[in-house]
Protein backbone atom coordinates (compact mmCIF):
# COMPACT_ATOMS: atom_id res chain seq x y z
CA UNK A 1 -113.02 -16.12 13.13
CA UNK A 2 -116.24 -16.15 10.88
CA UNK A 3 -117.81 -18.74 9.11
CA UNK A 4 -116.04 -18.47 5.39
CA UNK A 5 -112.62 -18.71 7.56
CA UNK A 6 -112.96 -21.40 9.63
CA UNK A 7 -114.23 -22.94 6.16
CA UNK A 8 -111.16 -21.75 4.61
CA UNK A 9 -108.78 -23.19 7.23
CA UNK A 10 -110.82 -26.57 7.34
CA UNK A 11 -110.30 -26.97 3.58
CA UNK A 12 -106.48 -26.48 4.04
CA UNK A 13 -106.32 -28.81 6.72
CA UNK A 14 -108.27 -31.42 5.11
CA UNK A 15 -105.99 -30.74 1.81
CA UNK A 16 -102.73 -31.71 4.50
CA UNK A 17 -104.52 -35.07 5.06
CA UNK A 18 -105.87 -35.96 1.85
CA UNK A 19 -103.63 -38.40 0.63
CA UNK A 20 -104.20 -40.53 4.03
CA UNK A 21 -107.39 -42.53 3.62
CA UNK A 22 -107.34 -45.71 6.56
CA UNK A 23 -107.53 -42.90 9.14
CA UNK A 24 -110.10 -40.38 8.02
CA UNK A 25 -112.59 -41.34 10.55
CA UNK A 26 -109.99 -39.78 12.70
CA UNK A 27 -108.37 -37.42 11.09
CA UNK A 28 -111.98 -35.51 9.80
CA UNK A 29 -113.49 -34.71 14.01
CA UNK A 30 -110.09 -34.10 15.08
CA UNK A 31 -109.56 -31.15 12.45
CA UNK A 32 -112.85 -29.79 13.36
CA UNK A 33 -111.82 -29.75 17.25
CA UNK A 34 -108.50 -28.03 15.65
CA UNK A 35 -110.27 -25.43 13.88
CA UNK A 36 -112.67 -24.79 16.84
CA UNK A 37 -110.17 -24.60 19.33
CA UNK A 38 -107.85 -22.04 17.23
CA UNK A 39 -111.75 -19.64 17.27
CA UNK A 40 -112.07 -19.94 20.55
CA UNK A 41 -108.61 -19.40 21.62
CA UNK A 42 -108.28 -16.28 19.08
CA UNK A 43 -111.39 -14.67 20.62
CA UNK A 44 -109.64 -15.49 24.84
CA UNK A 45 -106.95 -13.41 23.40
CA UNK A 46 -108.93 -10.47 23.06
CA UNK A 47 -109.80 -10.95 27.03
CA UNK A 48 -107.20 -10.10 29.61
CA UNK A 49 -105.53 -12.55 31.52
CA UNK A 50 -104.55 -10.86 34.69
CA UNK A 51 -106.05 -8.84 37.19
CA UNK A 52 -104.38 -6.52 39.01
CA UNK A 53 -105.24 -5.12 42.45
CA UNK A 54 -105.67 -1.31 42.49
CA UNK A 55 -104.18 -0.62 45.50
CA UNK A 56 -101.13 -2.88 45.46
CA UNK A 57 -100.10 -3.42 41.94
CA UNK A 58 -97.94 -6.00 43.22
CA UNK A 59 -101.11 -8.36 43.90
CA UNK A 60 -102.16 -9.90 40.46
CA UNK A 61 -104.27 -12.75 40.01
CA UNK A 62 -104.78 -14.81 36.48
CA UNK A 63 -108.66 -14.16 35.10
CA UNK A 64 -111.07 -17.55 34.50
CA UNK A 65 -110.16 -16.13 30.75
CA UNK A 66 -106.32 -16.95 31.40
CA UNK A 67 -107.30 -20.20 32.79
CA UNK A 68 -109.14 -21.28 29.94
CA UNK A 69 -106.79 -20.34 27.76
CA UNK A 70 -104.53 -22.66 29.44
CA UNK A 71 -107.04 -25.71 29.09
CA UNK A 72 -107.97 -24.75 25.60
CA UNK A 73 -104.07 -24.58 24.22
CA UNK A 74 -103.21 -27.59 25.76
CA UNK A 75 -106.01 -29.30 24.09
CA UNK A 76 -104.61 -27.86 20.78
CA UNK A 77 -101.05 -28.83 21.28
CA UNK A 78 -102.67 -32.45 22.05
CA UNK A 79 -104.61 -32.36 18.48
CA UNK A 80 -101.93 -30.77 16.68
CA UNK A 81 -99.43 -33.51 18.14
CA UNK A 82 -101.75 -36.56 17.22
CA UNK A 83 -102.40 -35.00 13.38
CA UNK A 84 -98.57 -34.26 12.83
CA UNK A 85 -97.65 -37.87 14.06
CA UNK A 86 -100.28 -39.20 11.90
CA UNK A 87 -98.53 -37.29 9.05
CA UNK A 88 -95.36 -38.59 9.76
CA UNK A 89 -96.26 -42.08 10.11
CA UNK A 90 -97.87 -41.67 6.67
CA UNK A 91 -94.76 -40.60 5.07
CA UNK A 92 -92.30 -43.13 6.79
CA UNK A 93 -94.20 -45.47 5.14
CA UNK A 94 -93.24 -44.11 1.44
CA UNK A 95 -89.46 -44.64 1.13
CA UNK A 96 -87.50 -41.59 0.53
CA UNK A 97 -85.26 -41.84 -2.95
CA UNK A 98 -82.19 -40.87 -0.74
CA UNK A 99 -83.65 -44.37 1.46
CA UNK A 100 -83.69 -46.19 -1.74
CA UNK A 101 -80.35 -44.90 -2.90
CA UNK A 102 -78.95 -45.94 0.48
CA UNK A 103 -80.69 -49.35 0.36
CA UNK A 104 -79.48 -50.43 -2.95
CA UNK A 105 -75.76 -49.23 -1.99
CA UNK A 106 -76.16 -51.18 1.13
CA UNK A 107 -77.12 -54.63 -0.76
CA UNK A 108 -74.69 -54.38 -3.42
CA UNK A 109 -72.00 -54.14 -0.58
């Protein structure tokens, strides 16, 4: 990923969480861990993630690349997971019109 991308998909993430101000100070280094983790696990996929033993194909054995891989996605998931709940708590907290609707049926029962 070069520079003007990982600007590019820093601006779009940033334009997800605009609208949630109390928790910028958290939101803003976690989508720069997102976007760097996303580089460096595009450029691991170039890499190949087993070896294989020559003489007994049946003998393969995962690469440090395939390892940190691993580390590096779970680590993602983890951000992704944290931002997304952040997001949702954000938008329980603006009731829905179908909510409303509901509520007001409910009271006038």
């Amino acid at each position: 990923m070069n520079n003007y991308q990982k600007q590019t998909r820093k601006q779009e993430l940033m334009a997800i969480f605009e609208s949630i101000d109390d928790k910028k100070g958290i939101i803003m280094p976690m989508i720069d861990d997102v976007v760097f983790l996303e580089d460096q696990l595009q450029d691991l996929r170039r890499l190949p993630f087993l070896r294989v033993n020559p003489s007994d194909p049946s003998q393969q054995k995962a690469t440090p690349a395939a390892k940190q891989y691993k580390e590096l996605l779970q680590q993602y998931n983890n951000c992704i997971k944290i931002l997304t709940g952040i997001l949702r708590k954000d938008a329980a907290e603006e009731e829905s019109p179908l909510r409303a609707f509901l509520n007001a049926r409910k009271a006038e029962l």
